[in-house]
Structures are given as structure tokens and as C-alpha cells.
PDB file of N, CA and C in Angstrom:
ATOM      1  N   UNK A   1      -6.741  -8.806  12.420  1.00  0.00           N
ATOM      2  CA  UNK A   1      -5.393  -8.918  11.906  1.00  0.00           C
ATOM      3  C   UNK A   1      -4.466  -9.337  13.039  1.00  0.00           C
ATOM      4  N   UNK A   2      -3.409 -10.353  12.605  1.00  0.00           N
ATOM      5  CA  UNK A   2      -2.712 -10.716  13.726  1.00  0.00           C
ATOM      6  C   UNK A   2      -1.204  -9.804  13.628  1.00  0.00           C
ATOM      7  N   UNK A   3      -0.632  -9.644  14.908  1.00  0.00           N
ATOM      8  CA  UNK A   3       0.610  -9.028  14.128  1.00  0.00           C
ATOM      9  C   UNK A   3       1.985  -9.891  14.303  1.00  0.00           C
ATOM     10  N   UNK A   4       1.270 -11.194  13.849  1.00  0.00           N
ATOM     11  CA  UNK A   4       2.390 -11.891  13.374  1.00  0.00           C
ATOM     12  C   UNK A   4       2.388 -11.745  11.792  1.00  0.00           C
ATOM     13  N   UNK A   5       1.862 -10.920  11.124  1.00  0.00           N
ATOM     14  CA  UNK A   5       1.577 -10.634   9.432  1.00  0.00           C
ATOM     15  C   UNK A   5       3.143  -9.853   9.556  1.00  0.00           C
ATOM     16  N   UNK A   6       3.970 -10.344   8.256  1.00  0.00           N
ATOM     17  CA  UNK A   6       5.384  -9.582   8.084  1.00  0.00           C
ATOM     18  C   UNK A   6       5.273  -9.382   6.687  1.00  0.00           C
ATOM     19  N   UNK A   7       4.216 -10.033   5.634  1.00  0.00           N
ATOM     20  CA  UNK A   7       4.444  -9.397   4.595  1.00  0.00           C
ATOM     21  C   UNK A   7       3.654  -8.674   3.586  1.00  0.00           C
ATOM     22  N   UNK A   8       3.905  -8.082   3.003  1.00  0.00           N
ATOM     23  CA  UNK A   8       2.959  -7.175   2.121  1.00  0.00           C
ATOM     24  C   UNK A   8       1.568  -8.692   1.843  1.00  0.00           C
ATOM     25  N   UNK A   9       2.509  -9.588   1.253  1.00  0.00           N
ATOM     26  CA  UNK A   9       1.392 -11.034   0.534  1.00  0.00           C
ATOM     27  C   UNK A   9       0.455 -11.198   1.840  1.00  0.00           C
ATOM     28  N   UNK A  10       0.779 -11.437   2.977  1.00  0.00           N
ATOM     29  CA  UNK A  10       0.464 -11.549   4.315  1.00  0.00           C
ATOM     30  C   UNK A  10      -0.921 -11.076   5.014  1.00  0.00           C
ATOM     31  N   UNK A  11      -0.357  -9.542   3.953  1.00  0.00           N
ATOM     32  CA  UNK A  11      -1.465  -8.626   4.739  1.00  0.00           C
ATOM     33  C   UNK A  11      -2.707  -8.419   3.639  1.00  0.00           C
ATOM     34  N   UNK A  12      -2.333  -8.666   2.720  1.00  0.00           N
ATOM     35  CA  UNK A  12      -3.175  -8.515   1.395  1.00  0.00           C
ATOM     36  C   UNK A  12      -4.296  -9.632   1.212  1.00  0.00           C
ATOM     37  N   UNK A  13      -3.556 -10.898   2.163  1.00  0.00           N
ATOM     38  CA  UNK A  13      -4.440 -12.040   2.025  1.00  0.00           C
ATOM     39  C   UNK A  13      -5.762 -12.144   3.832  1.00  0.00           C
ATOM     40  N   UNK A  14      -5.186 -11.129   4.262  1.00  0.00           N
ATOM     41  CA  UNK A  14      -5.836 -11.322   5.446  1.00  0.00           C
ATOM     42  C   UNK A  14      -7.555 -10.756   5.185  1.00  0.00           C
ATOM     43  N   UNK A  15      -8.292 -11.486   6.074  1.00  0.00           N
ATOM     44  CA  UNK A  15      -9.675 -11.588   5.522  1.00  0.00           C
ATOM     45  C   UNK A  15     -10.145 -10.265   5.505  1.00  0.00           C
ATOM     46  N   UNK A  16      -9.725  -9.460   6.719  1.00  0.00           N
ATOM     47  CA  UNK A  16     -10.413  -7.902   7.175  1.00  0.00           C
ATOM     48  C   UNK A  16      -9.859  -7.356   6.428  1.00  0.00           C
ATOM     49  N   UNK A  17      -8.711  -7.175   6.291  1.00  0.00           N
ATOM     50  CA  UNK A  17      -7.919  -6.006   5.065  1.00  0.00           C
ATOM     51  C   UNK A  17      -8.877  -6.470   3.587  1.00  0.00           C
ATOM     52  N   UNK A  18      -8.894  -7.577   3.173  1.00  0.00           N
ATOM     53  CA  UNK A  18      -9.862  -7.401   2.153  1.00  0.00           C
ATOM     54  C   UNK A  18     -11.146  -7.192   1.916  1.00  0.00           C
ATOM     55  N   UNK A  19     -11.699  -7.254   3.037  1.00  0.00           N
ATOM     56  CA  UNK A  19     -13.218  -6.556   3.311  1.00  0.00           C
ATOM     57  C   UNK A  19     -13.355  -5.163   3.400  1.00  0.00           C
ATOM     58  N   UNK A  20     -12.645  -4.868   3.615  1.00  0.00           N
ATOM     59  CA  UNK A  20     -12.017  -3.459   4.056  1.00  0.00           C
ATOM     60  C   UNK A  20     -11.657  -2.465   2.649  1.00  0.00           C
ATOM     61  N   UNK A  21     -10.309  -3.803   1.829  1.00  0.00           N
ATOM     62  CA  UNK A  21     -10.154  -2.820   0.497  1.00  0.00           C
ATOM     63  C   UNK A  21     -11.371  -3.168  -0.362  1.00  0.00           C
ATOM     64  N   UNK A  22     -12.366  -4.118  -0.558  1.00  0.00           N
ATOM     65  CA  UNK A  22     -13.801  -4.198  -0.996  1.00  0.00           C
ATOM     66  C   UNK A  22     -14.045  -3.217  -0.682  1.00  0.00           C
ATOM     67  N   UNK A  23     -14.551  -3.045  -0.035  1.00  0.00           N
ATOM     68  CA  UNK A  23     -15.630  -1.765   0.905  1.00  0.00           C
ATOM     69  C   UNK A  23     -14.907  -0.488   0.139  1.00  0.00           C
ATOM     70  N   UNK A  24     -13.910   0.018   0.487  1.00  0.00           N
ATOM     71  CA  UNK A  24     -13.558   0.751  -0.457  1.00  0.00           C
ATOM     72  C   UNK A  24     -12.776   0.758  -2.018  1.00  0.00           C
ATOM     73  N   UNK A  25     -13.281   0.015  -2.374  1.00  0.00           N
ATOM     74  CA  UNK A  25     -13.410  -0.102  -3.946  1.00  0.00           C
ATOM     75  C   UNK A  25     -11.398  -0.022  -4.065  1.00  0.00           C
ATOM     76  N   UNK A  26     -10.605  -0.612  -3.320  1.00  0.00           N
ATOM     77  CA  UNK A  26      -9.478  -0.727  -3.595  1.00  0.00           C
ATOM     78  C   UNK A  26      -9.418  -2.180  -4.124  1.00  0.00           C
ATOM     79  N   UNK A  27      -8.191  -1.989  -5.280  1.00  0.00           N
ATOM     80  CA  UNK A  27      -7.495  -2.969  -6.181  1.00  0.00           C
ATOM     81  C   UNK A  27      -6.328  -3.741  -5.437  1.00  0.00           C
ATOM     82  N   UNK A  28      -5.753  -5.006  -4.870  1.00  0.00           N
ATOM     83  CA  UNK A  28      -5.116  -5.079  -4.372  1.00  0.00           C
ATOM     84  C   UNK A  28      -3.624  -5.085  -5.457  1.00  0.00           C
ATOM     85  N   UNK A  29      -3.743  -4.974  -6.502  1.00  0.00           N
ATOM     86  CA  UNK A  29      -2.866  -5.319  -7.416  1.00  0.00           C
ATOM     87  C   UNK A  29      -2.213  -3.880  -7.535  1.00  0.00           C
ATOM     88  N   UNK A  30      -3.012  -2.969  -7.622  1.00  0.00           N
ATOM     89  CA  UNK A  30      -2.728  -1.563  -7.963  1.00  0.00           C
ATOM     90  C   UNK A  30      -2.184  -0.930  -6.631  1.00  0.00           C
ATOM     91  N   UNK A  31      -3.130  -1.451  -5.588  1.00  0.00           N
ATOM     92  CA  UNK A  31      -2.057  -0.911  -4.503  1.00  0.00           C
ATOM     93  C   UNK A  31      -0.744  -1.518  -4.218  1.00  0.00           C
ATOM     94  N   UNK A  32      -0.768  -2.696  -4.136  1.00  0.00           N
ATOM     95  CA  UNK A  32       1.031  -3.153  -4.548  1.00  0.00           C
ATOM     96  C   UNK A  32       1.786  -2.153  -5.554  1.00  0.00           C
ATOM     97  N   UNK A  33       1.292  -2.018  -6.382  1.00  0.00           N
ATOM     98  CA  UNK A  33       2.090  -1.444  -7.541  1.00  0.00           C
ATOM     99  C   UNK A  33       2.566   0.094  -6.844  1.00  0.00           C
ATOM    100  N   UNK A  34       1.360   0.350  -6.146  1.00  0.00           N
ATOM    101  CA  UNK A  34       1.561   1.773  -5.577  1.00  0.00           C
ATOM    102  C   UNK A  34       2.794   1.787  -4.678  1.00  0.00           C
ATOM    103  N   UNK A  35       2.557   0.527  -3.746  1.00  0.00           N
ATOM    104  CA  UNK A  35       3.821   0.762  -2.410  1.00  0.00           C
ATOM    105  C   UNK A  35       4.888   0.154  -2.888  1.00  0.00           C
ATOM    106  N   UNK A  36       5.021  -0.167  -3.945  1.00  0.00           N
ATOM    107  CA  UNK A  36       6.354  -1.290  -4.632  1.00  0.00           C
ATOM    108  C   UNK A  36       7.234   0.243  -5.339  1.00  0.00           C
ATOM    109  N   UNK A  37       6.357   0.782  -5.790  1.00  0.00           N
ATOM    110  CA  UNK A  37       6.246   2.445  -6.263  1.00  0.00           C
ATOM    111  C   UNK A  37       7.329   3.160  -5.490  1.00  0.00           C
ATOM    112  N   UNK A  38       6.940   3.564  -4.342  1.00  0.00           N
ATOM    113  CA  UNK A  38       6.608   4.171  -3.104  1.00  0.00           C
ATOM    114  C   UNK A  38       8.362   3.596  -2.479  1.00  0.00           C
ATOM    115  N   UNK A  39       8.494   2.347  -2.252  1.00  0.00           N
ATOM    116  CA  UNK A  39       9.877   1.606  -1.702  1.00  0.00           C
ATOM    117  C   UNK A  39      10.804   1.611  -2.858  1.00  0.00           C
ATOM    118  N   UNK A  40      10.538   1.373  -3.974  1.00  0.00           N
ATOM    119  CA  UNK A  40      11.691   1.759  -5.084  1.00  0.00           C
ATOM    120  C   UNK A  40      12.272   3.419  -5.483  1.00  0.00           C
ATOM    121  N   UNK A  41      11.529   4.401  -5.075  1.00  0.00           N
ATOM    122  CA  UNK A  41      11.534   5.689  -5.024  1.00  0.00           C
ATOM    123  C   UNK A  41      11.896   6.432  -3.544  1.00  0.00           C
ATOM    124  N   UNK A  42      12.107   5.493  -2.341  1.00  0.00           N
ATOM    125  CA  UNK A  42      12.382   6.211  -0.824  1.00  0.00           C
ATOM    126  C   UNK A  42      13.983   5.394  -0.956  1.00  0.00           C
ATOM    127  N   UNK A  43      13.834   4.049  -1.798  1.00  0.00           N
ATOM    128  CA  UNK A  43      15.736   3.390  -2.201  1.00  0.00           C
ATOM    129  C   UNK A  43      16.265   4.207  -2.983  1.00  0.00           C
ATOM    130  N   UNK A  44      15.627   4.603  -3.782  1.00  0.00           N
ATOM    131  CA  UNK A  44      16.550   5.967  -4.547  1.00  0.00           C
ATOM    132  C   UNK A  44      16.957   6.789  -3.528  1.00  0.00           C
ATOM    133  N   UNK A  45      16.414   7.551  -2.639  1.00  0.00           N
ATOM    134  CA  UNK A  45      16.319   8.606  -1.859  1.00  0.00           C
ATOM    135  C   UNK A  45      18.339   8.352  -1.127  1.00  0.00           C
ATOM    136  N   UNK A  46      19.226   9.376  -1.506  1.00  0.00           N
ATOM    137  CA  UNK A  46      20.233   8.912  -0.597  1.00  0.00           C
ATOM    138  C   UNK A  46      19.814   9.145   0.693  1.00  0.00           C
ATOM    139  N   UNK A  47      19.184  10.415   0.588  1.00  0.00           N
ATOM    140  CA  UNK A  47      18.340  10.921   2.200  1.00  0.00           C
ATOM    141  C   UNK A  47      17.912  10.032   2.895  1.00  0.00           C
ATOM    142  N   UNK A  48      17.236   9.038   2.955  1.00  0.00           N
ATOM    143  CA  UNK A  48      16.385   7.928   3.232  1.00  0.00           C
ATOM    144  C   UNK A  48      17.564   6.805   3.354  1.00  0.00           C
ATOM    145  N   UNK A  49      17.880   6.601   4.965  1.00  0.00           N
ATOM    146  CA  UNK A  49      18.252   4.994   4.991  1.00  0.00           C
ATOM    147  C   UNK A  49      17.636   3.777   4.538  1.00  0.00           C
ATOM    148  N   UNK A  50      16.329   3.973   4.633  1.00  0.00           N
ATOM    149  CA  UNK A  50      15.654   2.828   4.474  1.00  0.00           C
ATOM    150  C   UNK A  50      14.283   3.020   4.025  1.00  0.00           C
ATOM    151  N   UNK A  51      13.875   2.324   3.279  1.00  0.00           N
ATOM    152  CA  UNK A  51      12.907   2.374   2.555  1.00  0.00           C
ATOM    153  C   UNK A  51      11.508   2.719   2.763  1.00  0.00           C
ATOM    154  N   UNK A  52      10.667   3.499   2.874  1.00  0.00           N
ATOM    155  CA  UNK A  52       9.153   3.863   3.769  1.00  0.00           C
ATOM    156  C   UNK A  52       8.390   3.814   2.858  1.00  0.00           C
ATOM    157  N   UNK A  53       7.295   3.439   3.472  1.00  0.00           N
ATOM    158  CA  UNK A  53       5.970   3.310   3.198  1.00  0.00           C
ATOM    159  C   UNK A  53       5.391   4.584   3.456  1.00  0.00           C
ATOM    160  N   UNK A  54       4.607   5.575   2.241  1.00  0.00           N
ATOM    161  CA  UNK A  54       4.384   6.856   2.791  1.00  0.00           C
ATOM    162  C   UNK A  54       2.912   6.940   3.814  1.00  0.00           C
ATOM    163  N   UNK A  55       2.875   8.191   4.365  1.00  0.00           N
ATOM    164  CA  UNK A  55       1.403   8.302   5.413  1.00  0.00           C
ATOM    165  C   UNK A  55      -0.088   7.866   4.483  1.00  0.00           C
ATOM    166  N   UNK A  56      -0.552   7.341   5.586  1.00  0.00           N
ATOM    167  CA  UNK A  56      -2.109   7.068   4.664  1.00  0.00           C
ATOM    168  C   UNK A  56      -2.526   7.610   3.637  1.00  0.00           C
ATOM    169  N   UNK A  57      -2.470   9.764   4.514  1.00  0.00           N
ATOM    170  CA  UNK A  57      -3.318  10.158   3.529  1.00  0.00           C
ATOM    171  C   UNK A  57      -2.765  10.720   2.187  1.00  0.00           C
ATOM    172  N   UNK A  58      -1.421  10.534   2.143  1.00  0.00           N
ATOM    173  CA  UNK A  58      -0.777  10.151   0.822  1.00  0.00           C
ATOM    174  C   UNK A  58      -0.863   9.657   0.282  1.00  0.00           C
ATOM    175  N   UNK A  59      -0.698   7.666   0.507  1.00  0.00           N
ATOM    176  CA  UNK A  59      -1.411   6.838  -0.294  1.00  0.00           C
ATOM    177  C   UNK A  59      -3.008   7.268  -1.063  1.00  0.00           C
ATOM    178  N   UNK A  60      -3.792   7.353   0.075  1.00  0.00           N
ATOM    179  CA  UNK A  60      -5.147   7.746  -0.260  1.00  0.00           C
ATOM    180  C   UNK A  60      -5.126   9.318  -1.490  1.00  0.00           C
ATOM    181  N   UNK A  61      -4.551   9.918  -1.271  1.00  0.00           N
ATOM    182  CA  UNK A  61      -4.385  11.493  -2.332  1.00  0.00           C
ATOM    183  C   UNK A  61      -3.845  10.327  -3.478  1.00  0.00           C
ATOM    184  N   UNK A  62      -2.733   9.797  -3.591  1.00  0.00           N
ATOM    185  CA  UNK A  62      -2.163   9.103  -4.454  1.00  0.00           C
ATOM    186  C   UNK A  62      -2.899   8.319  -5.577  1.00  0.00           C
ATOM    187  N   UNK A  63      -3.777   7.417  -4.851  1.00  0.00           N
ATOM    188  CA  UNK A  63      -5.510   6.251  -5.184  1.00  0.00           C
ATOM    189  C   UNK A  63      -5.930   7.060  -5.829  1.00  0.00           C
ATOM    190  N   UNK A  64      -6.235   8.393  -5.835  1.00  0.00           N
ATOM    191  CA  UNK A  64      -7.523   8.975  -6.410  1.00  0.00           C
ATOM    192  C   UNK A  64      -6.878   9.455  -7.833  1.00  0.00           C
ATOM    193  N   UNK A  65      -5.503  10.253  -7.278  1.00  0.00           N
ATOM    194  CA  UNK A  65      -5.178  11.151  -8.356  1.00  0.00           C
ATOM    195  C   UNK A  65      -5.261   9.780  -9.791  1.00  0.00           C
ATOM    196  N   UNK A  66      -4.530   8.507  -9.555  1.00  0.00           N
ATOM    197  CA  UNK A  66      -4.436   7.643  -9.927  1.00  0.00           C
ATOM    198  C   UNK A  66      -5.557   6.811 -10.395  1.00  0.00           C
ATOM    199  N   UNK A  67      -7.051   7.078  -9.986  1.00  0.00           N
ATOM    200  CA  UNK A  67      -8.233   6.575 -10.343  1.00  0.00           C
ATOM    201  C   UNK A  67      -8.010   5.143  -9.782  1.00  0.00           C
ATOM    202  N   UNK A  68      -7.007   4.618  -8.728  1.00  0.00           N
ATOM    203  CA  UNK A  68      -7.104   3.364  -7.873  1.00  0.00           C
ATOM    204  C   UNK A  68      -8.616   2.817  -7.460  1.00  0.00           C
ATOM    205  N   UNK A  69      -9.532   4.040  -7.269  1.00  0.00           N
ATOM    206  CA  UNK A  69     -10.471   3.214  -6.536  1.00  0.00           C
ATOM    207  C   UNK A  69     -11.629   2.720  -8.245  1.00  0.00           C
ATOM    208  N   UNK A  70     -12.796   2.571  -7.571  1.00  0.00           N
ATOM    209  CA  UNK A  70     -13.517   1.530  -8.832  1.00  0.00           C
ATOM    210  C   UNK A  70     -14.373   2.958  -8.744  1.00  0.00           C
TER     211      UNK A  70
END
């Protein structure tokens, strides 16, 4: 991965991240949906200046409860 990647499309199309969400039976569609989720719900937040992406193993608790993986 280079870290000239700035966007979600960016990183989704990069070869290792998708070998990677293969390997673990991740959806790239569903995980968008998850962090699109995730940034429309931390913009609600007045608490929250700015919008976050939550910790891994949130996402990952999140995937399962959600049946994300295959």
C-alpha cells in the first residue's frame, strides 16, 4: 500500500487490501456501508469535531454482529 492512497475508493481498489478482505471473507460493499455508517453517526455526534473512523476491533465486533463476513 502506498500512502499516497487518500480515499476510501483508493484503498478499496488497492491490490493487498483486497487480498486481504478475500482472505477474510470481507464484502467491500458492506464495509463501505459500515464506515459511511460509522462517519454519518460521529457527524451527528456534537461531541465529535470531526468525523472518525471507529478502532479495528469495533469494526471487526461490528462485521460479525452484522454477519459481514461470508
Amino acid at each position: 500500500m502506498s500512502e499516497s492512497i487518500n480515499t476510501l475508493d483508493e484503498l478499496l481498489n488497492d491490490p493487498m487490501i483486497q487480498l486481504v478482505m478475500e482472505r477474510d471473507r470481507v464484502r467491500p460493499a458492506e464495509l463501505r456501508m459500515l464506515l459511511e455508517k460509522a462517519r454519518d453517526r460521529a457527524a451527528d455526534d456534537s461531541r465529535i469535531d470531526q468525523p472518525m473512523v471507529p478502532p479495528a476491533h469495533v469494526v471487526a465486533r461490528s462485521c460479525l454482529a452484522q454477519w459481514l463476513y461470508r
